[in-house]
C-alpha atoms as a PDB file:
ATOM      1  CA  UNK A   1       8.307  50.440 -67.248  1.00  0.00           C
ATOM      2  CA  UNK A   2      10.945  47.706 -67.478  1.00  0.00           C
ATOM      3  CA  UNK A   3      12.587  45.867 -64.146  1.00  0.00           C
ATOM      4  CA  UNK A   4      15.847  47.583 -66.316  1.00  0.00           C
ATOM      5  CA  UNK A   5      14.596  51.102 -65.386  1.00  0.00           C
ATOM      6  CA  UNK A   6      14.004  50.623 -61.948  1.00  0.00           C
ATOM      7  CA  UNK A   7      16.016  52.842 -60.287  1.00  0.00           C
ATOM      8  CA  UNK A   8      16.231  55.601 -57.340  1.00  0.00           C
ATOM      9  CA  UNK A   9      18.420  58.333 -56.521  1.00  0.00           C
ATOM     10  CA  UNK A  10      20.251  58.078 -52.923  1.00  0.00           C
ATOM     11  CA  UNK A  11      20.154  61.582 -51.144  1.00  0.00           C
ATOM     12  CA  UNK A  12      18.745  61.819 -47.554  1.00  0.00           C
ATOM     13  CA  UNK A  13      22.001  61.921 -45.955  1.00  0.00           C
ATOM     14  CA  UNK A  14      25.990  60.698 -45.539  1.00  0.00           C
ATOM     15  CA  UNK A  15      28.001  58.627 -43.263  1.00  0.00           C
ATOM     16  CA  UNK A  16      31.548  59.534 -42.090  1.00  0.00           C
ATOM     17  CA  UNK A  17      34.386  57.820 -40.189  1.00  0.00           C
ATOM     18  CA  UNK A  18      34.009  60.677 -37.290  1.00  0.00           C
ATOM     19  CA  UNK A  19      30.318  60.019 -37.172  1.00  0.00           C
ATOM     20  CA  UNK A  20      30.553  56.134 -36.167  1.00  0.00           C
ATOM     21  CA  UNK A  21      30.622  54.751 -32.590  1.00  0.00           C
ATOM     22  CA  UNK A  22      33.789  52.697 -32.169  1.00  0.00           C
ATOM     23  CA  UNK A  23      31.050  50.507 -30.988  1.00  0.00           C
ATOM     24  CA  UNK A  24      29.167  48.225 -33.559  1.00  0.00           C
ATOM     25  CA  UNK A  25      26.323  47.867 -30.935  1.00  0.00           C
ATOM     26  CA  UNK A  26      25.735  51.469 -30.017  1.00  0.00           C
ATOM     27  CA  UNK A  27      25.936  52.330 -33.688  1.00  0.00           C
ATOM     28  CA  UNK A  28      23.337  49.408 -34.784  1.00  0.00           C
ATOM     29  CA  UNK A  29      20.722  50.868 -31.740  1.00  0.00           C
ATOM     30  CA  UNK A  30      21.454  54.510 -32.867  1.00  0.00           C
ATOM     31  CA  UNK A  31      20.333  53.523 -36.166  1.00  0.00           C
ATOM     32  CA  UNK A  32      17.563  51.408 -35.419  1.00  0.00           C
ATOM     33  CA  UNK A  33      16.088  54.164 -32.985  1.00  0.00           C
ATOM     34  CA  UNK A  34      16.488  56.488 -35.887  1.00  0.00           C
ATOM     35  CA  UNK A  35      14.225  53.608 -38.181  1.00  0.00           C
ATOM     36  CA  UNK A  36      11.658  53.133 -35.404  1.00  0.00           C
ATOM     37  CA  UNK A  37      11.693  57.180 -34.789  1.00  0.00           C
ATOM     38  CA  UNK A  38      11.128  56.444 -31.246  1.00  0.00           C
ATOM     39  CA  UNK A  39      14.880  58.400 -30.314  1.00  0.00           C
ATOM     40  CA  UNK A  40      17.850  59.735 -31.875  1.00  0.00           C
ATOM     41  CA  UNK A  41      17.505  62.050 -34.317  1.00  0.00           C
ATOM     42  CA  UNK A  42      16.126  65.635 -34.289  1.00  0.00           C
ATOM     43  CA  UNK A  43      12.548  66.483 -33.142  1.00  0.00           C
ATOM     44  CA  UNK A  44      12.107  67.792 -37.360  1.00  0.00           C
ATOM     45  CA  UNK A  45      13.341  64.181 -38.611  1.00  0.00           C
ATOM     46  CA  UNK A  46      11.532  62.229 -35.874  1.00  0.00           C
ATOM     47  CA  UNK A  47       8.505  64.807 -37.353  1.00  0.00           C
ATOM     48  CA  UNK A  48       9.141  63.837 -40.959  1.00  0.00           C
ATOM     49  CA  UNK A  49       9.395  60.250 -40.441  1.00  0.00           C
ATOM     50  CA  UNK A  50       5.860  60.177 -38.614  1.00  0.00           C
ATOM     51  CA  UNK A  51       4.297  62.308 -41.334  1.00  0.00           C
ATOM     52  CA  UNK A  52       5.754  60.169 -43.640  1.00  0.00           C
ATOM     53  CA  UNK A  53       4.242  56.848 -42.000  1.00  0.00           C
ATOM     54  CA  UNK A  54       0.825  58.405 -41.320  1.00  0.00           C
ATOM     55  CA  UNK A  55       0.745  59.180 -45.136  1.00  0.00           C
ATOM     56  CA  UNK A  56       1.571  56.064 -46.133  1.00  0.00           C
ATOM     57  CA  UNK A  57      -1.000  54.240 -44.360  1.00  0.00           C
ATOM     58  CA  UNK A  58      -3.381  56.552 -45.668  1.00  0.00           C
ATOM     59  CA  UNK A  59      -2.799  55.227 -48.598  1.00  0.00           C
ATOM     60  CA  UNK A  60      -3.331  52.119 -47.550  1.00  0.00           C
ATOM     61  CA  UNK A  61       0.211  50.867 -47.247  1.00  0.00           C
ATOM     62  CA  UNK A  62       1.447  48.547 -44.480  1.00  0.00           C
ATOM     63  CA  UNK A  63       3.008  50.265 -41.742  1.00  0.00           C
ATOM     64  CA  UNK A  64       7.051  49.034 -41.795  1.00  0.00           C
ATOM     65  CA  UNK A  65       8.414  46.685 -39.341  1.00  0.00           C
ATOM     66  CA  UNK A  66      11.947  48.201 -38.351  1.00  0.00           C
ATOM     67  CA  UNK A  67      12.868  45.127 -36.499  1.00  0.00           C
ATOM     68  CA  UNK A  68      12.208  43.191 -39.987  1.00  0.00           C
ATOM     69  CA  UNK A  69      15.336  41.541 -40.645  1.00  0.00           C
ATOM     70  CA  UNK A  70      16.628  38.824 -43.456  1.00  0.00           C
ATOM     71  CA  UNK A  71      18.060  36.100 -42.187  1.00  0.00           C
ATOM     72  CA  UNK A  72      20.301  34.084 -44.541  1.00  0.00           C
ATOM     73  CA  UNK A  73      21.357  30.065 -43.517  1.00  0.00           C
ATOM     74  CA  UNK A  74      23.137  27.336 -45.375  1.00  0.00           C
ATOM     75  CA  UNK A  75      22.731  23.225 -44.726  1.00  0.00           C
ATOM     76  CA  UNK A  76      26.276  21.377 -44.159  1.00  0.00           C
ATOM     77  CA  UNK A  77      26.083  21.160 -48.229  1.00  0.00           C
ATOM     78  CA  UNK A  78      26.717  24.981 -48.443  1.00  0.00           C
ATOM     79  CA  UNK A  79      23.322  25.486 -50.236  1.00  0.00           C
ATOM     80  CA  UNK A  80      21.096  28.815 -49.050  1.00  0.00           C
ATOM     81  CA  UNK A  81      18.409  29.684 -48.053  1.00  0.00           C
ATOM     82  CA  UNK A  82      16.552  33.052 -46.603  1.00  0.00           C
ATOM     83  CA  UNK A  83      13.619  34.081 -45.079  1.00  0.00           C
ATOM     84  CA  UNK A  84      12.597  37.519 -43.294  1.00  0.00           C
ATOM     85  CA  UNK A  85      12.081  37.384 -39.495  1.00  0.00           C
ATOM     86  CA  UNK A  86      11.793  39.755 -36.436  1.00  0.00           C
ATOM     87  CA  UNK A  87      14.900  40.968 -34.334  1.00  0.00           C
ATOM     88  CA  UNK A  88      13.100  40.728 -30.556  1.00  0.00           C
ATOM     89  CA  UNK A  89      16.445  42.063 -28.715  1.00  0.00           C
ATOM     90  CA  UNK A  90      20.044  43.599 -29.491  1.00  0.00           C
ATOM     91  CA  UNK A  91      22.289  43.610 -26.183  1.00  0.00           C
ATOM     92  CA  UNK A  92      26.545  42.651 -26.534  1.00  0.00           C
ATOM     93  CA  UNK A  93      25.333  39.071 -26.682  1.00  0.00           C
ATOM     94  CA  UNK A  94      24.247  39.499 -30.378  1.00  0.00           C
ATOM     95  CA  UNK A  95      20.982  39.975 -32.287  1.00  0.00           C
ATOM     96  CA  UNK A  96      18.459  37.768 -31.070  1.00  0.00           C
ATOM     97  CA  UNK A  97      15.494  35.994 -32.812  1.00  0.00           C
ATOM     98  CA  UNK A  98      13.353  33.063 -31.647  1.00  0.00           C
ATOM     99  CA  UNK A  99      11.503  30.322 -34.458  1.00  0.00           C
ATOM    100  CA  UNK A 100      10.471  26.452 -34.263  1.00  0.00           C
ATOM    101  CA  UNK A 101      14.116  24.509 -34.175  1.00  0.00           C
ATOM    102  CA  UNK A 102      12.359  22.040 -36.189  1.00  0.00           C
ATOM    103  CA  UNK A 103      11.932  24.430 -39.229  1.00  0.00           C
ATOM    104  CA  UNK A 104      14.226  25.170 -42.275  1.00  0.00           C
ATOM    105  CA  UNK A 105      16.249  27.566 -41.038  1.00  0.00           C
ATOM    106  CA  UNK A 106      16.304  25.559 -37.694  1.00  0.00           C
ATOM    107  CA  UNK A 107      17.633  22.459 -39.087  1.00  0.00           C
ATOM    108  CA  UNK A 108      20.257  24.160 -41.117  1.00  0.00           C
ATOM    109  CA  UNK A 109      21.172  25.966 -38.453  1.00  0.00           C
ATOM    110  CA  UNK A 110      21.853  22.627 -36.374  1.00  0.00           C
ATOM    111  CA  UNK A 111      23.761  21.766 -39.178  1.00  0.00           C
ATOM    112  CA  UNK A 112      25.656  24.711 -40.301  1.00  0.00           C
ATOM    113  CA  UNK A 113      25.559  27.171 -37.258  1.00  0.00           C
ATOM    114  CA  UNK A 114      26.477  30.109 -39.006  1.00  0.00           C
ATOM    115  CA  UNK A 115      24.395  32.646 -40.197  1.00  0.00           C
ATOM    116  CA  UNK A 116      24.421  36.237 -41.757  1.00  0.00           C
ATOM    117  CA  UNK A 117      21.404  39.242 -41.561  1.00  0.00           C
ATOM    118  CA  UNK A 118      20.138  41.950 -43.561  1.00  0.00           C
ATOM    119  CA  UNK A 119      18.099  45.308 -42.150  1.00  0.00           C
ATOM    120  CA  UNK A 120      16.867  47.366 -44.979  1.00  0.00           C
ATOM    121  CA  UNK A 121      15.444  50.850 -44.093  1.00  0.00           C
ATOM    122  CA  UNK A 122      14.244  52.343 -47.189  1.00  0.00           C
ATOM    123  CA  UNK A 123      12.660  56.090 -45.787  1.00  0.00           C
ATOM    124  CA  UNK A 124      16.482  56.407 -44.524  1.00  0.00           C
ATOM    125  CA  UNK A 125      18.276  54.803 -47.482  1.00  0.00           C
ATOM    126  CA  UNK A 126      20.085  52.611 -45.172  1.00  0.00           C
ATOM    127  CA  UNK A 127      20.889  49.004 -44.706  1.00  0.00           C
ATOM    128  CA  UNK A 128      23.248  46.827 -41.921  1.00  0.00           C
ATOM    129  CA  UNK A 129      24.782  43.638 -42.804  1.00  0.00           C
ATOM    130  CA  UNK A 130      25.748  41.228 -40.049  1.00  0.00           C
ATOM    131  CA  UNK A 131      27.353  38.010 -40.129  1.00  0.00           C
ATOM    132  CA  UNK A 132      28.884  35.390 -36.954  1.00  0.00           C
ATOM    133  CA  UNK A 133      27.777  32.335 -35.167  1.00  0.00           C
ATOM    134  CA  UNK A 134      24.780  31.509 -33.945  1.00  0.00           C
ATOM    135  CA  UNK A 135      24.044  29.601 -31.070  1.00  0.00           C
ATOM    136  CA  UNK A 136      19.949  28.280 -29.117  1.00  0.00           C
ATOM    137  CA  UNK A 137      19.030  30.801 -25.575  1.00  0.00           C
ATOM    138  CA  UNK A 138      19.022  29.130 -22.436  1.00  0.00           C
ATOM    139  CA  UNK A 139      15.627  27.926 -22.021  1.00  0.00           C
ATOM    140  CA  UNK A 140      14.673  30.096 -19.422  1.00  0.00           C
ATOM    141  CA  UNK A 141      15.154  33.292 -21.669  1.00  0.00           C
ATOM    142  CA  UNK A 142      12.862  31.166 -24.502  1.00  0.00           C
ATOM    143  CA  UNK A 143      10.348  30.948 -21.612  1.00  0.00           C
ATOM    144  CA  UNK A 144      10.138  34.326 -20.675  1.00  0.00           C
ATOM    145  CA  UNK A 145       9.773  35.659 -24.308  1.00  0.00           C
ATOM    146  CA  UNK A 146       7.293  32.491 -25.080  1.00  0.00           C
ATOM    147  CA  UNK A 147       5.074  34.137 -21.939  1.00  0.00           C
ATOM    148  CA  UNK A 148       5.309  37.694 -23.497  1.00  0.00           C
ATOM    149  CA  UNK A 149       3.380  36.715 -26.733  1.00  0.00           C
ATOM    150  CA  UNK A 150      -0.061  36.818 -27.533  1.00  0.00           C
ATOM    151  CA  UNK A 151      -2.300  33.672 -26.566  1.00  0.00           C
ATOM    152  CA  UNK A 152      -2.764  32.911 -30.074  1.00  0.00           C
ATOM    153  CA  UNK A 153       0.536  33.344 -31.233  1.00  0.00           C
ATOM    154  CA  UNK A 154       1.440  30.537 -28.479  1.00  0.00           C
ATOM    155  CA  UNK A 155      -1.331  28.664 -29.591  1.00  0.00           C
ATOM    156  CA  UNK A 156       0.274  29.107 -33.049  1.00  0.00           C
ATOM    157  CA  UNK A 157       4.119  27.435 -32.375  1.00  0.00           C
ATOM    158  CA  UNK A 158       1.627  24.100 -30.944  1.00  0.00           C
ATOM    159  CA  UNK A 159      -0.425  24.126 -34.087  1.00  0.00           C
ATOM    160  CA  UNK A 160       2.065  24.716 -36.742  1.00  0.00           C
ATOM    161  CA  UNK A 161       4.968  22.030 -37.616  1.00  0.00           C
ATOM    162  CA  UNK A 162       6.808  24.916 -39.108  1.00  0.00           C
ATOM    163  CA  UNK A 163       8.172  24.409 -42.724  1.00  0.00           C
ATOM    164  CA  UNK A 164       6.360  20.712 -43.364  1.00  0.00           C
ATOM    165  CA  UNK A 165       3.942  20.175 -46.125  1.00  0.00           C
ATOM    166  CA  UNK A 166       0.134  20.629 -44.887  1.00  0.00           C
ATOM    167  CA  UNK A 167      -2.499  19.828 -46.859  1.00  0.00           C
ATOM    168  CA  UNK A 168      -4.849  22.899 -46.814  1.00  0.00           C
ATOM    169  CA  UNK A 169      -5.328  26.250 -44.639  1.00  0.00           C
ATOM    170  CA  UNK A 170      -8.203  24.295 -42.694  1.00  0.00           C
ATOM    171  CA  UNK A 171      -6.143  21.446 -41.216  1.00  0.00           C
ATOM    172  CA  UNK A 172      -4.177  24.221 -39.607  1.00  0.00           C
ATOM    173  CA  UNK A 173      -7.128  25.902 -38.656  1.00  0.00           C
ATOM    174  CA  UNK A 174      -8.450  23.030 -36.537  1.00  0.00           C
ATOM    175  CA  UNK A 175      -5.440  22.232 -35.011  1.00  0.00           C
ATOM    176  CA  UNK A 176      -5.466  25.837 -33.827  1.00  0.00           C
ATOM    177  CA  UNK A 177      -8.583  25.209 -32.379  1.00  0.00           C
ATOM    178  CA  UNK A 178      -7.338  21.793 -31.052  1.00  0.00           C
ATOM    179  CA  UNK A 179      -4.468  23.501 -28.889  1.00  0.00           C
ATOM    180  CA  UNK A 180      -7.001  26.042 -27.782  1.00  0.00           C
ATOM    181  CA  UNK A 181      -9.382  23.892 -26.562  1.00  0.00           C
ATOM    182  CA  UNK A 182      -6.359  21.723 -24.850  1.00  0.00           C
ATOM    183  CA  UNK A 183      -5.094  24.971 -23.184  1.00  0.00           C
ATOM    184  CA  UNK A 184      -8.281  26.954 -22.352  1.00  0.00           C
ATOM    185  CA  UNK A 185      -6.698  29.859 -20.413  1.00  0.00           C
ATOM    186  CA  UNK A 186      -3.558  31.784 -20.407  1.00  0.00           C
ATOM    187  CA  UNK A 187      -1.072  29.286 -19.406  1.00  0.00           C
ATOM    188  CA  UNK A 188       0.120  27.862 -22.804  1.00  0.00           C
ATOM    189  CA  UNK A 189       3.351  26.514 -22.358  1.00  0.00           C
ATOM    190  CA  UNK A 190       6.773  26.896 -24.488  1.00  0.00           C
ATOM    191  CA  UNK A 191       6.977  23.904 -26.952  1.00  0.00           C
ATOM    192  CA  UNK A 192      10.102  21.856 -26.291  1.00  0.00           C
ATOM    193  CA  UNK A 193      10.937  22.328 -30.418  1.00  0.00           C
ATOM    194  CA  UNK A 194      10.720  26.451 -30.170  1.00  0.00           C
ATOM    195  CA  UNK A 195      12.755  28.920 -29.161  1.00  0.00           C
ATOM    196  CA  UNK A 196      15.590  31.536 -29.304  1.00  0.00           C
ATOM    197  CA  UNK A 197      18.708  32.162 -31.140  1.00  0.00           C
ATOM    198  CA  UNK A 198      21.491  34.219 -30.627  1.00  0.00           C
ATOM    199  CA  UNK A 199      23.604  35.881 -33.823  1.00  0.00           C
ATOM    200  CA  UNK A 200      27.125  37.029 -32.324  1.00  0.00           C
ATOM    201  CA  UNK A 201      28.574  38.773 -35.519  1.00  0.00           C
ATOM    202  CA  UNK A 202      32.329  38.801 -36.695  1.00  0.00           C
ATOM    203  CA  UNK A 203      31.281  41.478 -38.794  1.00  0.00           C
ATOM    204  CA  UNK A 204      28.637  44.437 -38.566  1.00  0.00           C
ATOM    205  CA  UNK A 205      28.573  46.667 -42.109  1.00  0.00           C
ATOM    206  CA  UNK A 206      26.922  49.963 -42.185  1.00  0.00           C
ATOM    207  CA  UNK A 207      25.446  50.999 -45.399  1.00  0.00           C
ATOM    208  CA  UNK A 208      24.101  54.239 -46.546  1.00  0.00           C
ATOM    209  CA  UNK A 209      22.890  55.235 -49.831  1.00  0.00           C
ATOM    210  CA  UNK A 210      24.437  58.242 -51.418  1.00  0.00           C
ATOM    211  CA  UNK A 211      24.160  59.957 -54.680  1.00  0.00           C
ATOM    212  CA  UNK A 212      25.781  58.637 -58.225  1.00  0.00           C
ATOM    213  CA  UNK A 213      26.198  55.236 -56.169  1.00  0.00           C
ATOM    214  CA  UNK A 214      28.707  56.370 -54.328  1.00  0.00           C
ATOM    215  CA  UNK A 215      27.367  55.111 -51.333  1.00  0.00           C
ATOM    216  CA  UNK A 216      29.275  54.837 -47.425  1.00  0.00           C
ATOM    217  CA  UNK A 217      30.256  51.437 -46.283  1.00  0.00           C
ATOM    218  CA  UNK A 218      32.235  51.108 -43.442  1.00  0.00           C
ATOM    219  CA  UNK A 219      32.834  47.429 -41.986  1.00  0.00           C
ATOM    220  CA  UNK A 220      33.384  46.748 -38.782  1.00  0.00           C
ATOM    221  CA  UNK A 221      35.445  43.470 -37.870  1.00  0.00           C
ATOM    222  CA  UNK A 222      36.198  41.440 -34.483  1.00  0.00           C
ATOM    223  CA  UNK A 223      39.388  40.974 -33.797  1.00  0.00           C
ATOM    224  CA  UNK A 224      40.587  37.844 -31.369  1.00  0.00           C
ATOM    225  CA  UNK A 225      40.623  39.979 -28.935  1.00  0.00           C
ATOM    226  CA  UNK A 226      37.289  41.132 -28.862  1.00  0.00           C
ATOM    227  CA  UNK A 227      37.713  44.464 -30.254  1.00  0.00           C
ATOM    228  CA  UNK A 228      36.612  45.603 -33.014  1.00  0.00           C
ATOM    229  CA  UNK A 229      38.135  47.840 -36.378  1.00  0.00           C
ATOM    230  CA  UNK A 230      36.494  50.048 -38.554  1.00  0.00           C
ATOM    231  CA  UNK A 231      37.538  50.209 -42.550  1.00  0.00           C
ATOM    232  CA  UNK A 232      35.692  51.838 -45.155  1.00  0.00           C
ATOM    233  CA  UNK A 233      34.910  49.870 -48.073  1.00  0.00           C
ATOM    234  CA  UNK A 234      34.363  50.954 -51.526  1.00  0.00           C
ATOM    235  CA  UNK A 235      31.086  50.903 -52.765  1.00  0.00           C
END
């Protein structure tokens, strides 16, 4: 089969003006809960989504990350670039994420602090499109999420100079075990080059996948007054 005939049919479900929160936020975590099938939703979809997960790994598949997100950046020069990473918390602040500032997206985002994101749930034919500012955590918040992680994972933000050429998958390997050896026990501290961002969107867009393409967008937009409208967009 061609990349031409690629194609699905959109038909678990619709989205309707009288179905969205008037707030962006509650809608997103609705949604989300719905994607991690942890709440929201009825017991027979929460049901169908785990039977659909434990068949899928018994095929072998991956399990999905639901907190997978694409993040999109751009240098001062306008030119792109994207990568997927992990949304770690959602509160009225923004969508929050946390990386090495010293890396590609890090740099362009010192340079260009804008960015947009993309969550695409497949099982529930849905995606959410978010674009706004972005702006580093206080370092205390980076702390607290640095002391959350796994040891190695900490171990990890020392050894790796994120997004600079390395010669070969055993020069990171022994720097790994150089940063272990340096920090023996639990206490691994936050690198001074890693932490979080913040997203605070100007615009949220809900997206769900309907049949003959005629899919549901509906857009929600900050005003400068902090409140936000809801349009429907054409698909």
């Amino acid at each position: 089969m061609s990349i031409v005939d690629l194609r699905r049919e959109y038909s678990v479900g619709g989205l309707d003006r009288r179905s969205l929160d008037a707030d962006p936020f509650a809608q997103f975590e609705t949604w989300f809960g719905q994607a991690a099938a942890t709440k929201s939703g009825s017991w027979w979809r929460k049901l169908g989504i785990a039977m659909y997960k434990c068949f899928q790994v018994a095929l072998g598949a991956e399990p999905i990350d639901p907190n997978a997100m694409t993040l999109a950046t751009a240098d001062k020069e306008g030119r792109p670039s994207a990568r997927t990473v992990l949304l770690k918390a959602v509160d009225k602040r923004g969508f929050i994420f946390y990386t090495n500032y010293q890396s590609r997206k890090g740099c362009e985002l010192a340079e260009n602090p804008r960015g947009a994101l993309v969550f695409y749930w497949p099982d529930l034919e849905r995606q959410v499109c978010v674009s706004g500012d972005v702006t580093k955590l206080a370092r205390e918040e980076s702390e607290r999420y640095f002391r959350s992680r796994p040891r190695g994972s900490r171990l990890a933000a020392w050894a790796s100079n994120q997004s600079e050429v390395v010669p070969d998958r055993a020069e990171l390997e022994e720097k790994w075990k150089q940063m272990a050896a340096k920090y023996p026990g639990e206490d691994v501290p936050l690198p001074p080059y890693w932490g979080g961002y913040v997203l605070t969107p100007t615009r949220i867009e809900f997206w769900q996948g309907r049949s003959n393409r005629l899919h549901d967008r509906f857009c929600y937009t900050r005003q400068a007054d902090g409140h936000w409208i809801i349009e429907q967009l054409s698909p």
